[in-house]
Protein backbone atom coordinates (compact mmCIF):
# COMPACT_ATOMS: atom_id res chain seq x y z
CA UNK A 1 -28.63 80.56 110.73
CA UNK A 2 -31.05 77.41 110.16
CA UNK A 3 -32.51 79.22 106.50
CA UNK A 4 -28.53 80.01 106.04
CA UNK A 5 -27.63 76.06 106.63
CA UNK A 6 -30.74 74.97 105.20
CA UNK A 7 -29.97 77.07 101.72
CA UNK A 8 -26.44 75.76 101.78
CA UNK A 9 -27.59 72.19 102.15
CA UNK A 10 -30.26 72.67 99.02
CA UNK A 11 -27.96 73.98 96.79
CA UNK A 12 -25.34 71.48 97.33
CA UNK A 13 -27.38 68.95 96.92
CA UNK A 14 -28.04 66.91 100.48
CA UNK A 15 -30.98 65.00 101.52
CA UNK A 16 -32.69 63.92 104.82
CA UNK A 17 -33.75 59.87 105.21
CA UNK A 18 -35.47 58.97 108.03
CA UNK A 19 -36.23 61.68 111.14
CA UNK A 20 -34.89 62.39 113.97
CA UNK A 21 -36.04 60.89 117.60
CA UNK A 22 -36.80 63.82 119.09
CA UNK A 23 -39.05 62.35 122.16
CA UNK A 24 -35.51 60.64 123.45
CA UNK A 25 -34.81 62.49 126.04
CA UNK A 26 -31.05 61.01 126.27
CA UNK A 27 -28.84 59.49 123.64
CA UNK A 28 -25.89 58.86 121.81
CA UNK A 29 -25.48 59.78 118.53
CA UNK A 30 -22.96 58.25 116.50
CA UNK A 31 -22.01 59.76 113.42
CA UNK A 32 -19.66 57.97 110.73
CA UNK A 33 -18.45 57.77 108.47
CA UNK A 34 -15.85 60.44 109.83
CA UNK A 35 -13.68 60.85 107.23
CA UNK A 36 -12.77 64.87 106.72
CA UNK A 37 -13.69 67.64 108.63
CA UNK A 38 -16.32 68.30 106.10
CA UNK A 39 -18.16 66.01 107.91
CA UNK A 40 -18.53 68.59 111.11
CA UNK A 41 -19.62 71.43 108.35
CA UNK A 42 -22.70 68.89 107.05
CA UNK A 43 -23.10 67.99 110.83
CA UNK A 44 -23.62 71.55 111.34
CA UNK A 45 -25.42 72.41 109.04
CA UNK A 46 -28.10 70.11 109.69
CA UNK A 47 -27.91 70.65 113.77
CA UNK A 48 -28.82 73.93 112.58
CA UNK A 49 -32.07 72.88 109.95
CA UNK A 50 -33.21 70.07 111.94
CA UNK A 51 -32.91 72.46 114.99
CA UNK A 52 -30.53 70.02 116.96
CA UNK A 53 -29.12 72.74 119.09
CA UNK A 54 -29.41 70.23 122.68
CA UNK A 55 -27.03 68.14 120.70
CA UNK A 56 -23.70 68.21 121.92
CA UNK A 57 -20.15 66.80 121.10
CA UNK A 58 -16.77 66.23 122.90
CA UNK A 59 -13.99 67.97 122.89
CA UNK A 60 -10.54 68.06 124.57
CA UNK A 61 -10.83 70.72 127.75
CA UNK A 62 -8.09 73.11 126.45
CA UNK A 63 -10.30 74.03 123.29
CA UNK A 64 -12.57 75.30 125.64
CA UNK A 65 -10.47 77.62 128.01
CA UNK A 66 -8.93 79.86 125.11
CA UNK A 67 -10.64 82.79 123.52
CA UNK A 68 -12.78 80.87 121.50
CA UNK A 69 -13.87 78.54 124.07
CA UNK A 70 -17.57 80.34 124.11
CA UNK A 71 -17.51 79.50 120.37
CA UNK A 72 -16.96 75.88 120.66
CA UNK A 73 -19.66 75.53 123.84
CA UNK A 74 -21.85 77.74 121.50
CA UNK A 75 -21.70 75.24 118.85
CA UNK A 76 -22.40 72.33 121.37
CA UNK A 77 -19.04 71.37 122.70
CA UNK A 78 -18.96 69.84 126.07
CA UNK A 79 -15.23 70.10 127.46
CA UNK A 80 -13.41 66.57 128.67
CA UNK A 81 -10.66 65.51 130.07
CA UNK A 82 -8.87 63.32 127.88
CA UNK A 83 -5.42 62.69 129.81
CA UNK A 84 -4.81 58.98 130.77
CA UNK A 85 -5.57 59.14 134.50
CA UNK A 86 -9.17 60.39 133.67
CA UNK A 87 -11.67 57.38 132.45
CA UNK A 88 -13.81 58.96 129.56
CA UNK A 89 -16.58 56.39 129.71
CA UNK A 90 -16.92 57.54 133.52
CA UNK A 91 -16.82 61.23 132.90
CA UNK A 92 -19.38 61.15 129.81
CA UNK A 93 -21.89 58.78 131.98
CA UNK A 94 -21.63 61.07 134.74
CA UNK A 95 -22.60 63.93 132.33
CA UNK A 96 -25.90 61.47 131.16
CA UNK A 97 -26.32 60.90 134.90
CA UNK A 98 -26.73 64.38 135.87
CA UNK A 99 -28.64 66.08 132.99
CA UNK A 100 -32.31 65.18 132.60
CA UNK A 101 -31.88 65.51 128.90
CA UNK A 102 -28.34 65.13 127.08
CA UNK A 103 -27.99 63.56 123.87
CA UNK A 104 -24.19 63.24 122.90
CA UNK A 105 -23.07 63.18 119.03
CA UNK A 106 -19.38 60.64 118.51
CA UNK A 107 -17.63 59.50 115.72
CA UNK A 108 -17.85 55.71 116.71
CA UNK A 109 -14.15 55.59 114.96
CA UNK A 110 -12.69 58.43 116.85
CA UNK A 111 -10.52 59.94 114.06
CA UNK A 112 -10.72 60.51 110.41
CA UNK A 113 -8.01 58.09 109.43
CA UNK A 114 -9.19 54.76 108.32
CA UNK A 115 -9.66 52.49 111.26
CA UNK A 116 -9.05 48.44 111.69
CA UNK A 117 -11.94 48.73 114.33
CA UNK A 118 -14.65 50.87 115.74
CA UNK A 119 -13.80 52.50 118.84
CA UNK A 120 -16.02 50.96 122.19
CA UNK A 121 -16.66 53.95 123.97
CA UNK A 122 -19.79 55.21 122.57
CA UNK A 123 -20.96 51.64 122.97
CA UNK A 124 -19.89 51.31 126.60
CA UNK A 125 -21.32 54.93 126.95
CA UNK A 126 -24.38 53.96 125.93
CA UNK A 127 -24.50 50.86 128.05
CA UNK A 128 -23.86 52.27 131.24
CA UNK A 129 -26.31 55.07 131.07
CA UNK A 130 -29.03 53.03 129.89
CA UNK A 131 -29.17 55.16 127.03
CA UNK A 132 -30.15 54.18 122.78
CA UNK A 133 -27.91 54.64 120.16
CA UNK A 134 -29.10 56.52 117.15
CA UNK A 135 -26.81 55.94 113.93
CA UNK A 136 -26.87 58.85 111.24
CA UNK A 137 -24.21 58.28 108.34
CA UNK A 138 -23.06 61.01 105.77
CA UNK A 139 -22.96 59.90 102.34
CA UNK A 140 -21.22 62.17 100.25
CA UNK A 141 -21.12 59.73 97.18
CA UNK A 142 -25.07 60.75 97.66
CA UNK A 143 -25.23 63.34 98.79
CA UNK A 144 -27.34 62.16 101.92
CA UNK A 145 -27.90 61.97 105.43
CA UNK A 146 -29.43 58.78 107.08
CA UNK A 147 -31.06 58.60 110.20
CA UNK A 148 -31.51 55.02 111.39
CA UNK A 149 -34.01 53.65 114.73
CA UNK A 150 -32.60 54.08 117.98
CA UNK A 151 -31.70 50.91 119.48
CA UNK A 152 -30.50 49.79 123.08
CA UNK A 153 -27.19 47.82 123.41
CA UNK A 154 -27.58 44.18 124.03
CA UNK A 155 -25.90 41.13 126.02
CA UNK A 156 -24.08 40.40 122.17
CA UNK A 157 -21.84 43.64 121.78
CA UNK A 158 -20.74 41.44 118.82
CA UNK A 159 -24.20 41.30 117.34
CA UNK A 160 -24.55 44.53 118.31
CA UNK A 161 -21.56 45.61 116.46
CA UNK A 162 -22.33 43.88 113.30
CA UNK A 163 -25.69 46.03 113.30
CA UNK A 164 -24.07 49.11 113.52
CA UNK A 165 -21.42 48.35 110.65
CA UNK A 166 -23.79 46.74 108.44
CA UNK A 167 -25.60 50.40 108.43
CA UNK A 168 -22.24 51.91 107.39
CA UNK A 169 -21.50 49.25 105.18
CA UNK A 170 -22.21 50.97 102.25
CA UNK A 171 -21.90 54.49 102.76
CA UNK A 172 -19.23 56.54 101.47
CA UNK A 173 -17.66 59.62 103.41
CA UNK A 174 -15.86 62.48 101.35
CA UNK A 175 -13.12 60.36 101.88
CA UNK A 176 -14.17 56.60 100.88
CA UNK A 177 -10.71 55.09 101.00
CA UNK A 178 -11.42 56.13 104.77
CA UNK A 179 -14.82 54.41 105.34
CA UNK A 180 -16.09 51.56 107.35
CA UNK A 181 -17.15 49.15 104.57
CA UNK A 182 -13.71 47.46 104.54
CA UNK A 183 -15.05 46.41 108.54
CA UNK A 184 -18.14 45.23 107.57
CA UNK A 185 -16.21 43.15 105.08
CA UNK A 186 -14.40 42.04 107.51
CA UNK A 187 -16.99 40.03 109.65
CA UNK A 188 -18.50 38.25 107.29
């Protein structure tokens, strides 16, 4: 499958900048912007060439208990419970807690629809495992994929913040109207 993905990705034009951290042994990934679900195709794709396959995602528990369950947990998926009277932020530390090595891929806006504000679980996540946050954006005006330096979160979530949406700033997802720049407008 990786010379499959990898082929795909050459003749349709995508690019790598920066590398991944493989030597983390734990972290979130947060991948934006997530604006059409061909952004899980490209995310695939280069799980697959950059031979990612310890990353996994979240997804609601019924997608997993259905015939094609094994194919979503053989793609990465990692079953939750996202009913009200389950805490998500407690669940997905508990999975960091007891897994020597888990690194966890999130949209930090949660949906494809444009968004008035990021979403705080990845960032709470993150916090209370102790783990970095690694950005990776999908430009599709360019056709590339951007890896930025893991960072820990801070005492200033709002600094924080404004560091992860000034990396998204300017990228475009397949759907722009969608994107984050209208956030990082926003800020300033």
């Amino acid at each position: 499958m990786r010379l499959l993905w990898s082929l795909y990705l050459r003749i349709r034009g995508w690019t790598l900048k920066g590398s991944f951290p493989y030597h983390l042994p734990k972290a979130v990934v947060i991948v934006g912007p997530h604006t059409s679900a061909w952004d899980f195709v490209i995310g695939l794709a280069y799980r697959s060439k950059l031979q990612l396959q310890h990353l996994k995602y979240l997804g609601k528990d019924s997608l997993f208990s259905g015939p094609f369950g094994f194919f979503f947990r053989k793609l990465g998926g990692y079953p939750v419970d996202r009913s009200g009277k389950h805490n998500m932020v407690e669940q997905v530390v508990s999975l960091f807690n007891s897994h020597e090595n888990f690194v966890l891929a999130l949209s930090p806006e949660g949906t494809r629809k444009k968004v008035e504000r990021l979403k705080t679980g990845f960032y709470q996540i993150a916090k209370q495992a102790k783990v970095p946050i690694v950005m990776v954006a999908f430009d599709f005006s360019k056709r590339e994929v951007s890896i930025a330096e893991p960072f820990f979160t801070t005492d200033d979530e709002a600094a924080d913040f404004r560091h992860i949406l000034d990396f998204y700033a300017t990228v475009k997802g397949k759907i722009p109207a969608n994107g984050l720049a209208h956030l990082s407008q926003q800020q300033n």
